[in-house]
Protein backbone atom coordinates (compact mmCIF):
# COMPACT_ATOMS: atom_id res chain seq x y z
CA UNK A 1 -53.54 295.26 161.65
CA UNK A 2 -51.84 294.10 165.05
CA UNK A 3 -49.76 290.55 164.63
CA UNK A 4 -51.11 287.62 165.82
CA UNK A 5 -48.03 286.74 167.89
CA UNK A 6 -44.20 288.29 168.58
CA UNK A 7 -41.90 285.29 167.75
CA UNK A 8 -38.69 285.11 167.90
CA UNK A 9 -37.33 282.87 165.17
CA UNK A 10 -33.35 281.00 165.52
CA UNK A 11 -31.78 278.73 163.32
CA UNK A 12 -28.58 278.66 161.71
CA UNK A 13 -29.91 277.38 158.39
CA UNK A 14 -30.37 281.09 156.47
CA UNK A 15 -32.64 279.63 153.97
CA UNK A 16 -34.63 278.19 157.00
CA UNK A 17 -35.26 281.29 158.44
CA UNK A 18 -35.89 283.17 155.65
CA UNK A 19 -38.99 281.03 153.97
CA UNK A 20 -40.21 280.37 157.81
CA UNK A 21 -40.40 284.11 158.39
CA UNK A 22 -41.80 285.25 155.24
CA UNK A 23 -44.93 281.76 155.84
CA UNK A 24 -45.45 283.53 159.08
CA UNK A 25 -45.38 287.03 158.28
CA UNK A 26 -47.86 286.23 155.46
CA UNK A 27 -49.95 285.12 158.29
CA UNK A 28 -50.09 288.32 160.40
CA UNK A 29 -47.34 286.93 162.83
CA UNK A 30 -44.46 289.63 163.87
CA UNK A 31 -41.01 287.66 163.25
CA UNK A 32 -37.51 288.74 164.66
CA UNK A 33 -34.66 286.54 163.81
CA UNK A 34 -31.54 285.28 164.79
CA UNK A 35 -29.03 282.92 163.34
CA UNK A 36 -27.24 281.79 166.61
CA UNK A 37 -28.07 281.59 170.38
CA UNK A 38 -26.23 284.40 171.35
CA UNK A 39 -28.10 286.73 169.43
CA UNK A 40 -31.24 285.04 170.12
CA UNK A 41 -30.36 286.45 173.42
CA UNK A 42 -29.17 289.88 172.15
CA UNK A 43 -33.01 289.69 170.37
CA UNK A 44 -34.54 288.86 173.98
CA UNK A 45 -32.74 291.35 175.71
CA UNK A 46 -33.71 294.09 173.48
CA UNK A 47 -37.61 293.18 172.30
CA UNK A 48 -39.33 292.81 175.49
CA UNK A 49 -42.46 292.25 173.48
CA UNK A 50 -41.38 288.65 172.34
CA UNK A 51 -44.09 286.04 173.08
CA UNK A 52 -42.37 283.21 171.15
CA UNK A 53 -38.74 281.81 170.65
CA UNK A 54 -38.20 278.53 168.05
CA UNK A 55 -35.26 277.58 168.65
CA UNK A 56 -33.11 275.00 166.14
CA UNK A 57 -31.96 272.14 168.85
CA UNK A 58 -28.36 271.83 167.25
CA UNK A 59 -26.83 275.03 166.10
CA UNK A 60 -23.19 275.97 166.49
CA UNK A 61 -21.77 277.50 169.61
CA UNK A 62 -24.64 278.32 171.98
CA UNK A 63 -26.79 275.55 171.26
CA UNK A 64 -30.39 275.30 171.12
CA UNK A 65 -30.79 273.06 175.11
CA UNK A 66 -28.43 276.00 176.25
CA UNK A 67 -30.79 278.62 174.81
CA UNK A 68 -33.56 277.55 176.35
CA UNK A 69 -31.94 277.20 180.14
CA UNK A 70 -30.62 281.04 180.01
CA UNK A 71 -34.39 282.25 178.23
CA UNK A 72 -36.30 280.20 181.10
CA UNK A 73 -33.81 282.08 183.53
CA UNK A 74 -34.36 285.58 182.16
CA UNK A 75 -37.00 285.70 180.28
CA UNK A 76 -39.16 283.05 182.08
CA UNK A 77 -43.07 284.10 180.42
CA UNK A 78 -41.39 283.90 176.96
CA UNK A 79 -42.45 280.11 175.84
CA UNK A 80 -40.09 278.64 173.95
CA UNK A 81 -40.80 276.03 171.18
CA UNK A 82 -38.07 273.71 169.93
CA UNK A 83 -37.69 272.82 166.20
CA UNK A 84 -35.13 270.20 165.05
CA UNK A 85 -34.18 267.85 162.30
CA UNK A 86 -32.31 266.07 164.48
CA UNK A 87 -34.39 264.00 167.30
CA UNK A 88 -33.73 262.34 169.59
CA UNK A 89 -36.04 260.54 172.98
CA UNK A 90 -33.63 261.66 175.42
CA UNK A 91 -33.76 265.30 173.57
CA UNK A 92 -37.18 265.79 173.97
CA UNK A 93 -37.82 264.64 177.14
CA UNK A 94 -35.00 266.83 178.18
CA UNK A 95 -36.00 270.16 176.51
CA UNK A 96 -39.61 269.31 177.45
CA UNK A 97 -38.41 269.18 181.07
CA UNK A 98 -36.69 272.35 181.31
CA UNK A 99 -39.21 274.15 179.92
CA UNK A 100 -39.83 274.03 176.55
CA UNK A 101 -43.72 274.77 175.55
CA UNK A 102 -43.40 271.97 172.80
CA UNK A 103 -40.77 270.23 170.63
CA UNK A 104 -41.40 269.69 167.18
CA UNK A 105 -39.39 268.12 164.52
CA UNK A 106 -38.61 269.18 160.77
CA UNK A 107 -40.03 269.30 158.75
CA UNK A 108 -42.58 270.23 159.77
CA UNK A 109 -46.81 271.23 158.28
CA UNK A 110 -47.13 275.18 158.57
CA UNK A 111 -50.64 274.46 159.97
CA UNK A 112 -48.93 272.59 162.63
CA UNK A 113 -46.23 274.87 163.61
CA UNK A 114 -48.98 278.10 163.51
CA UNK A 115 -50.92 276.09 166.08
CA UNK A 116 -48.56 275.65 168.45
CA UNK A 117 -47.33 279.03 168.26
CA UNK A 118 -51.21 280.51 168.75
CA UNK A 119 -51.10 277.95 171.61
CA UNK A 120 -47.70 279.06 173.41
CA UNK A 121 -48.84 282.97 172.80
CA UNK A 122 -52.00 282.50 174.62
CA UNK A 123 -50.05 280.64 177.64
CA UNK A 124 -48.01 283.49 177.66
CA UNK A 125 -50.67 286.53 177.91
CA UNK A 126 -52.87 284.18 180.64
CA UNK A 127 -49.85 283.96 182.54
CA UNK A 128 -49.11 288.00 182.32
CA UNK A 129 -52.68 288.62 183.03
CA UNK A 130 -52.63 285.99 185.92
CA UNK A 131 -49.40 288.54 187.48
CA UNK A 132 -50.83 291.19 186.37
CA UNK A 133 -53.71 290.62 188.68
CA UNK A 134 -51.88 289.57 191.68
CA UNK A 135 -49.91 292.59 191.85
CA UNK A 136 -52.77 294.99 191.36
CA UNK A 137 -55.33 293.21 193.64
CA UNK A 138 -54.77 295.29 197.18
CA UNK A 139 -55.08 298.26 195.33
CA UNK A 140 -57.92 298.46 193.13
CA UNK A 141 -61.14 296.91 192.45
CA UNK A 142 -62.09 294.22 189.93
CA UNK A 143 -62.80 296.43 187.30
CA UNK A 144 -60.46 298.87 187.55
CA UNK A 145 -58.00 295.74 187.64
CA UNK A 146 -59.79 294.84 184.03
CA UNK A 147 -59.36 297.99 182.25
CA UNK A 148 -55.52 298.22 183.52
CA UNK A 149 -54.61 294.74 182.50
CA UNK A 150 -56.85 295.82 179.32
CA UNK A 151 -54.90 298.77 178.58
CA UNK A 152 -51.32 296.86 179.38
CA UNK A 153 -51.96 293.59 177.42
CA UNK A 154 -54.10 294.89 174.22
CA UNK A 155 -51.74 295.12 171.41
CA UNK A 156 -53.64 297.76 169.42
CA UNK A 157 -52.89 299.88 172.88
CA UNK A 158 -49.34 298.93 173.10
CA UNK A 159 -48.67 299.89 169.52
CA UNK A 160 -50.45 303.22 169.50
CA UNK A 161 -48.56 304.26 172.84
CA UNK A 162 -51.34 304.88 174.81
């Protein structure tokens, strides 16, 4: 069965992580972790397949803000949803306006969370398809631009390495 959603899970609380990514996986979500920014990063740069980053706002070192501004540099289609226990106004409406999808706090319903992260994973693959078409447009017809962006964004093609 093909997962609902790549996400990329990060938060410095272990026990966090670990019940968060077992919830999802339960749910037919594929979950990568990390425990810090920089190997949020490290996660990004090697799973070009991620759809969805959570990131903790306050974490050690690389923080959560600081996250998000090098993801929405290099990784710009991934959305990014921010999950804290530790809110703020000014925090939101910061993270919100450099490009976080959402920002939620903790804790937080599972319902809720799922949700968003169906939400943020369907931005995403409109937004590939939406490049997806520009670029092919001079050079092929309508459907032949269907069955490519078919082929490229269908999971159950990805996985099977067709």
């Amino acid at each position: 069965m093909t997962a609902l959603a790549k996400v990329l899970l990060v938060d410095d609380e272990r026990e966090f992580v670990a019940i968060l990514t077992k919830r999802l996986t339960k749910r037919n979500y594929s979950v990568t972790f990390a425990h810090s920014g920089k190997d949020a990063l490290a996660q990004l740069e090697e799973d070009k397949d991620i759809e969805v980053a959570i990131l903790d706002v306050k974490m050690p070192g690389l923080d959560g803000i600081e996250t998000l501004k090098i993801i929405r540099k290099k990784w710009p289609l991934v959305e990014v949803i921010m999950l804290t226990g530790h809110s703020t106004l000014d925090s939101a409406i910061n993270t919100i306006k450099l490009g976080a999808y959402d920002y939620l706090l903790k804790p937080i319903e599972m319902e809720q969370l799922v949700s968003k992260i169906e939400k943020a994973a369907c931005r995403k693959r409109h937004r590939d398809k939406l490049i997806l078409e520009v670029y092919m447009t001079p050079y092929l017809t309508r459907r032949e631009q269907e069955e490519q962006i078919a082929k490229i964004l269908d999971p159950e093609t990805k996985n099977s390495g067709v």
